[in-house]
PDB file of N, CA and C in Angstrom:
ATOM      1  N   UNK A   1      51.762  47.664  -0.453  1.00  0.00           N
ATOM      2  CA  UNK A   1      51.596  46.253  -0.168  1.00  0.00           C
ATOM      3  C   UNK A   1      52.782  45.512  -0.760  1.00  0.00           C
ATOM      4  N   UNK A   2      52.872  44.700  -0.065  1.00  0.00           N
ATOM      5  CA  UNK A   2      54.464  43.740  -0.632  1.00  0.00           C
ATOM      6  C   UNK A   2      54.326  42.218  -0.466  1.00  0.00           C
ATOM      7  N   UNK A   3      53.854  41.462  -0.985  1.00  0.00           N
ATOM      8  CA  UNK A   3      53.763  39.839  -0.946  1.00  0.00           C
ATOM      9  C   UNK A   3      55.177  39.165  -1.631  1.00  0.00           C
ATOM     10  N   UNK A   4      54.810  37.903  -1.171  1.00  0.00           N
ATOM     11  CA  UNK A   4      55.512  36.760  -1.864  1.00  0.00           C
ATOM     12  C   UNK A   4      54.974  35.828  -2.403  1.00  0.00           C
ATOM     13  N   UNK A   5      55.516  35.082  -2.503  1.00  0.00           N
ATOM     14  CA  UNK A   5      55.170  34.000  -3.442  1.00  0.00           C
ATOM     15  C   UNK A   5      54.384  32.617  -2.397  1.00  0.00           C
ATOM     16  N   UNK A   6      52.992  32.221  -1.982  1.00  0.00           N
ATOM     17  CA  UNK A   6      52.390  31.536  -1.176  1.00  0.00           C
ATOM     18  C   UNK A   6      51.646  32.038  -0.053  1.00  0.00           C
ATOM     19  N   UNK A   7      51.883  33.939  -0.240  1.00  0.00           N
ATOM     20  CA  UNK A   7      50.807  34.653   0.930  1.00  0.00           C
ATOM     21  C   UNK A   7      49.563  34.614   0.323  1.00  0.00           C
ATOM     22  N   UNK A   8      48.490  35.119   0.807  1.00  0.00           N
ATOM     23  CA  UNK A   8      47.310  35.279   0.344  1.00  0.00           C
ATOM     24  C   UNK A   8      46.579  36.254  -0.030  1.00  0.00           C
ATOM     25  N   UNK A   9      45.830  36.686  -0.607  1.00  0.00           N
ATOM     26  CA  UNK A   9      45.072  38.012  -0.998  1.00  0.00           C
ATOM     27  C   UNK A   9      43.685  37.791  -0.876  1.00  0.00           C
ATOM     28  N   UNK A  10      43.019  38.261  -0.107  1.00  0.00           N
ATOM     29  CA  UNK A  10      41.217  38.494   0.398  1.00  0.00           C
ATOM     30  C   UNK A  10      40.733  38.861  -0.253  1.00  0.00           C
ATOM     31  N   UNK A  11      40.006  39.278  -1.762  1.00  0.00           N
ATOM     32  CA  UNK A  11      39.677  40.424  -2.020  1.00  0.00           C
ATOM     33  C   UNK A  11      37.621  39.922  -1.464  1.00  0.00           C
ATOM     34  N   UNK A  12      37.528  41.137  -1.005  1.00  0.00           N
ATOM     35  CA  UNK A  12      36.024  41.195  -0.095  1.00  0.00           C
ATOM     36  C   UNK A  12      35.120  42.092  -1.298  1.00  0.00           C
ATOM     37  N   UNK A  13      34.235  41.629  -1.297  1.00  0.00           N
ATOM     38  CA  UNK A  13      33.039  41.830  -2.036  1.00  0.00           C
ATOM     39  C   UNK A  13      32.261  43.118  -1.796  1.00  0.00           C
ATOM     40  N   UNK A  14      32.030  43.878  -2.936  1.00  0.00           N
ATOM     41  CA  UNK A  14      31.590  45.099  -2.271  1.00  0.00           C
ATOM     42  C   UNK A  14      29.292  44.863  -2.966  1.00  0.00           C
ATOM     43  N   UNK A  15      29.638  43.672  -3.316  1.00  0.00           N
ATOM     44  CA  UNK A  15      28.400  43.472  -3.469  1.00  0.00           C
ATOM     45  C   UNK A  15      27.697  42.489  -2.780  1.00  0.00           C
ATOM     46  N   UNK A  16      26.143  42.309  -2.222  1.00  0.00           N
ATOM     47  CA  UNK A  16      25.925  41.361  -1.090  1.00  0.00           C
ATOM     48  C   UNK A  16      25.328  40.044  -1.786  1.00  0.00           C
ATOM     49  N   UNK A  17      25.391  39.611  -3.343  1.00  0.00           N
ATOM     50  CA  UNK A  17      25.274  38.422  -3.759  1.00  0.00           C
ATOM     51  C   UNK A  17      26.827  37.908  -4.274  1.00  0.00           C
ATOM     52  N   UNK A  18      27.749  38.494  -3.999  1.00  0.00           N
ATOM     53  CA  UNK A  18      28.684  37.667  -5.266  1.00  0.00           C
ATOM     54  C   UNK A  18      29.610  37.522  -3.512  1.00  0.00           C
ATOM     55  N   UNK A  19      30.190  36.364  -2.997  1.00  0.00           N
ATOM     56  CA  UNK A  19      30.869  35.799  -2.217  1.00  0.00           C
ATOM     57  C   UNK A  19      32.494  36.584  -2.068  1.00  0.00           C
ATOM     58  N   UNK A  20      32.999  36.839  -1.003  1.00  0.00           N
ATOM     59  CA  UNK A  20      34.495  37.162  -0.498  1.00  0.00           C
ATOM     60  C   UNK A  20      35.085  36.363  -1.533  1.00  0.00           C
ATOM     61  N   UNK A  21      36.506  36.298  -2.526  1.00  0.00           N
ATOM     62  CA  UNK A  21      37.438  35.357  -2.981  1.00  0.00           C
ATOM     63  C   UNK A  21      38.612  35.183  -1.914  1.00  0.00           C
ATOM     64  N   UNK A  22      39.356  34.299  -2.042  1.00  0.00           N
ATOM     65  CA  UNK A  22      41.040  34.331  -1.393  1.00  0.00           C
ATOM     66  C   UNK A  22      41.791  33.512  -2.566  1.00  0.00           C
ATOM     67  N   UNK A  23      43.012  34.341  -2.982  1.00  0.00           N
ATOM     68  CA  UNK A  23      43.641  33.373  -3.892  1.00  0.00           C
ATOM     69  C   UNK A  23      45.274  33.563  -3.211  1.00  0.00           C
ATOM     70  N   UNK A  24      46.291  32.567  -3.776  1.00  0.00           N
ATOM     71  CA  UNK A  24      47.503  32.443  -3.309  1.00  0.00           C
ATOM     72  C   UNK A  24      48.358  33.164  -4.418  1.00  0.00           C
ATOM     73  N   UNK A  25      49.079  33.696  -3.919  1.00  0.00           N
ATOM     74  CA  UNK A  25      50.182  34.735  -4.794  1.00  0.00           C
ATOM     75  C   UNK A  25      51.251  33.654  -5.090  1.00  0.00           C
ATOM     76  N   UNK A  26      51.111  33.721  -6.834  1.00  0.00           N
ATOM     77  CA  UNK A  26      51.738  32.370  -7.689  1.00  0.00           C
ATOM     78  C   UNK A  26      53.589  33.100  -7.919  1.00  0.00           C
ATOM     79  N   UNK A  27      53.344  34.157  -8.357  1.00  0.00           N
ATOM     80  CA  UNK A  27      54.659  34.826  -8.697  1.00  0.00           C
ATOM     81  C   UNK A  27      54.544  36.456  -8.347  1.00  0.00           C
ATOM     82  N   UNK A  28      55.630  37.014  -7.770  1.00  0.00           N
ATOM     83  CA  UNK A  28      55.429  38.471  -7.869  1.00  0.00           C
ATOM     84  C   UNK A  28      56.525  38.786  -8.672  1.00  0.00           C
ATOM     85  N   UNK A  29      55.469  40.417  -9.770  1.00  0.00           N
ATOM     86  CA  UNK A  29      56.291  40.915 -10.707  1.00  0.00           C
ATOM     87  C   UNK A  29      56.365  41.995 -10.534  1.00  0.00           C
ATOM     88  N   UNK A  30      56.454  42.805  -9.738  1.00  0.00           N
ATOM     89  CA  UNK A  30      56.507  43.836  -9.428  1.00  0.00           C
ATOM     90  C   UNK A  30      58.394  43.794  -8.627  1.00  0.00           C
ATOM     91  N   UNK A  31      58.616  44.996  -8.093  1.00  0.00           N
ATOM     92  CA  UNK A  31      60.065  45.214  -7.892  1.00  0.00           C
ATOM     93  C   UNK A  31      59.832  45.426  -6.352  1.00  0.00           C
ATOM     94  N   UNK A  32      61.031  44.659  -5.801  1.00  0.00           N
ATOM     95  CA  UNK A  32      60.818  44.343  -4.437  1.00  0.00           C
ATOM     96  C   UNK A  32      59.582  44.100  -3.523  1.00  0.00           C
ATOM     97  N   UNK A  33      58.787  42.871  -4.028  1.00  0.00           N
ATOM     98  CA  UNK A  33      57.495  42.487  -3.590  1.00  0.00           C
ATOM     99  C   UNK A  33      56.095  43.201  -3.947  1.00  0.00           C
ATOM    100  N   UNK A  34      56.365  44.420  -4.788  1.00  0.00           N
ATOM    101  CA  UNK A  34      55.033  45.252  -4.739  1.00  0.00           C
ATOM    102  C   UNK A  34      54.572  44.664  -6.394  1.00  0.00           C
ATOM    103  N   UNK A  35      53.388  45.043  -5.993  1.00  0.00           N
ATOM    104  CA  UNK A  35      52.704  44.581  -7.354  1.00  0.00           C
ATOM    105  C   UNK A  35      53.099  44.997  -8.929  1.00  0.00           C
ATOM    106  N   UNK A  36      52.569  44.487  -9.850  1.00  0.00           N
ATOM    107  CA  UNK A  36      51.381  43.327  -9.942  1.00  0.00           C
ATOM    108  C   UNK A  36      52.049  41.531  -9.384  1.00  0.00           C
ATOM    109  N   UNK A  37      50.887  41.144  -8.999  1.00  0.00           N
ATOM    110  CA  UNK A  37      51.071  39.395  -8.480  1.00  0.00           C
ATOM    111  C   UNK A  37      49.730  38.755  -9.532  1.00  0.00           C
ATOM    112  N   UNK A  38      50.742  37.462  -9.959  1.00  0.00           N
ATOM    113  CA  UNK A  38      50.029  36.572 -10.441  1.00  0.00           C
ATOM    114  C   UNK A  38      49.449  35.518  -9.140  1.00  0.00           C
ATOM    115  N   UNK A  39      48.113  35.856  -9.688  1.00  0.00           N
ATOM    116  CA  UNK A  39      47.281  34.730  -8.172  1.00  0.00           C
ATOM    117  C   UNK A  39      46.697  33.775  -8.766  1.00  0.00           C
ATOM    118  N   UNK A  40      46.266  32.628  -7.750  1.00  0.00           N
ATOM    119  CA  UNK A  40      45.688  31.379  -8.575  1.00  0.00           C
ATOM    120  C   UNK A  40      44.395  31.449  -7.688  1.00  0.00           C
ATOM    121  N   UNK A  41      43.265  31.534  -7.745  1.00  0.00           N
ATOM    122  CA  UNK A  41      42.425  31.133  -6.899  1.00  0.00           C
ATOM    123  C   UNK A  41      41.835  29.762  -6.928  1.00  0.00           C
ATOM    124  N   UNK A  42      41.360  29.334  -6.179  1.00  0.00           N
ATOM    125  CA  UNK A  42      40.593  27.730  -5.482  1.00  0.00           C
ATOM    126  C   UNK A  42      40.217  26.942  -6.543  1.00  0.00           C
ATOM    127  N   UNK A  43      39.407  28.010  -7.613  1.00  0.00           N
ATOM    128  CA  UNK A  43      38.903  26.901  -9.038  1.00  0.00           C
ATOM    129  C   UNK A  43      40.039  26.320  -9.936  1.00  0.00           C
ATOM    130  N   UNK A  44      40.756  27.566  -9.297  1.00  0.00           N
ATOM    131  CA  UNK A  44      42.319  27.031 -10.717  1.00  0.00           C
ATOM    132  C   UNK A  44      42.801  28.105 -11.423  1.00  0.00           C
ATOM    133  N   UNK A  45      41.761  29.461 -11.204  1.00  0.00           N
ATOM    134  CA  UNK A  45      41.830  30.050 -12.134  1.00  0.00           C
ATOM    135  C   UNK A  45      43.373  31.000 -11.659  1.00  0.00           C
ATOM    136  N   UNK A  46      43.744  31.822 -12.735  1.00  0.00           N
ATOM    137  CA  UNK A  46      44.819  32.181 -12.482  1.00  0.00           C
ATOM    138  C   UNK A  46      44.858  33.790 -13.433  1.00  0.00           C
ATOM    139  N   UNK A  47      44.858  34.887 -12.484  1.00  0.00           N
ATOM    140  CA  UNK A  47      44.899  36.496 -13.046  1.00  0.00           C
ATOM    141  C   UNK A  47      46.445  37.045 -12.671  1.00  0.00           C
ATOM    142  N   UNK A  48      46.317  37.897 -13.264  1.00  0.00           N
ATOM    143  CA  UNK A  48      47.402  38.990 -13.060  1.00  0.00           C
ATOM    144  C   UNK A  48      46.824  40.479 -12.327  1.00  0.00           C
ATOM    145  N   UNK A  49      47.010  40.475 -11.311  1.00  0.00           N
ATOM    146  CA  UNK A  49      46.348  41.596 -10.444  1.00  0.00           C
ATOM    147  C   UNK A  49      47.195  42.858  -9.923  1.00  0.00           C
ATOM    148  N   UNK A  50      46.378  43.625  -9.438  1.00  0.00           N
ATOM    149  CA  UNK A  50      46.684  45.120  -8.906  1.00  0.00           C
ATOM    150  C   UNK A  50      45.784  45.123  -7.681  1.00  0.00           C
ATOM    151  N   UNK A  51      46.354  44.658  -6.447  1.00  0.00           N
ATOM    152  CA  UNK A  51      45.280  45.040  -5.338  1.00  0.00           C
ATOM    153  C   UNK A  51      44.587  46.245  -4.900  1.00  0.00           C
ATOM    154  N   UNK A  52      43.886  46.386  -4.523  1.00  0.00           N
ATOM    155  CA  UNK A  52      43.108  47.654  -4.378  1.00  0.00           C
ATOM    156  C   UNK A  52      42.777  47.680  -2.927  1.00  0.00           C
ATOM    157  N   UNK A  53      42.145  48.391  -2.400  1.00  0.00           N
ATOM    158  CA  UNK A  53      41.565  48.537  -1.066  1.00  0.00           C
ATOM    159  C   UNK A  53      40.536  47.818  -0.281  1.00  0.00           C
ATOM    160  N   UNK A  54      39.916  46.873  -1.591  1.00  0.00           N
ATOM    161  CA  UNK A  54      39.044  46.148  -0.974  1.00  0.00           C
ATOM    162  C   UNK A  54      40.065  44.737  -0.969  1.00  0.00           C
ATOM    163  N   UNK A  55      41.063  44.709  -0.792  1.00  0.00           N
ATOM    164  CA  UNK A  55      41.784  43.302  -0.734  1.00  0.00           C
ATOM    165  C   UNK A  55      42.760  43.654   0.623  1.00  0.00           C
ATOM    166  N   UNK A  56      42.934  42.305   1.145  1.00  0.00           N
ATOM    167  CA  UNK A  56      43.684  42.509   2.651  1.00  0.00           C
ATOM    168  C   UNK A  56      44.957  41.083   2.206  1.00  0.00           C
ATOM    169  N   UNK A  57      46.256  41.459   2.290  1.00  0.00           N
ATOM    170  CA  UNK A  57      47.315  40.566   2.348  1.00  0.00           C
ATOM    171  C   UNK A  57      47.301  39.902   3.764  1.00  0.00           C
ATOM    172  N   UNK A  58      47.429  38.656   3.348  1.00  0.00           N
ATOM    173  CA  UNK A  58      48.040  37.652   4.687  1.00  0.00           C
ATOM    174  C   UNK A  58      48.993  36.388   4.389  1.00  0.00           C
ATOM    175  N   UNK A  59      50.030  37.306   5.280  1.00  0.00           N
ATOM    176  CA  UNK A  59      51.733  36.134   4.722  1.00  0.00           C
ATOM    177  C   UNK A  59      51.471  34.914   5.168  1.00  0.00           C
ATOM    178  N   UNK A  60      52.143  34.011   4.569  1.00  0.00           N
ATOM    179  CA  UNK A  60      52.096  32.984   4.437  1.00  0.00           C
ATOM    180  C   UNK A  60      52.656  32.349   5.840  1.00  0.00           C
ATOM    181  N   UNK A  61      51.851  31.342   6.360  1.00  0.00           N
ATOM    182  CA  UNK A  61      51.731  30.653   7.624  1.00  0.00           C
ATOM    183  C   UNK A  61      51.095  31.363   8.886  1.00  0.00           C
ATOM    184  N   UNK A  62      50.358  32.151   8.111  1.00  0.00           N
ATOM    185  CA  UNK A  62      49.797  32.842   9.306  1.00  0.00           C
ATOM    186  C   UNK A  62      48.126  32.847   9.320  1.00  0.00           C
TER     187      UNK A  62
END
């Protein structure tokens, strides 16, 4: 996986009470787009992540 800086990350819920997230990729630190990405999600909050398989990238303006 390879993001930038304003694509998005899905990560989908593998449990049926806790809701899908989407957060925006704040900075990537990884070497030539690959992870880890700092994301901000909707509340504000802001992690340092490793996507996994239950997360789907979508570039920015799309």
């Amino acid at each position: 996986m390879k993001a930038e800086a304003g694509d998005e990350l899905h990560f989908y819920s593998r449990l049926l009470d806790q809701p899908d997230r989407v957060a925006t990729v704040v900075e990537v630190r990884g070497d030539g787009g690959e992870p880890p990405y700092l994301v901000r999600f909707a509340d504000g909050t802001e992690r340092l992540v490793f996507p996994g398989s239950d997360c789907v990238l979508t570039p920015h303006g799309q």
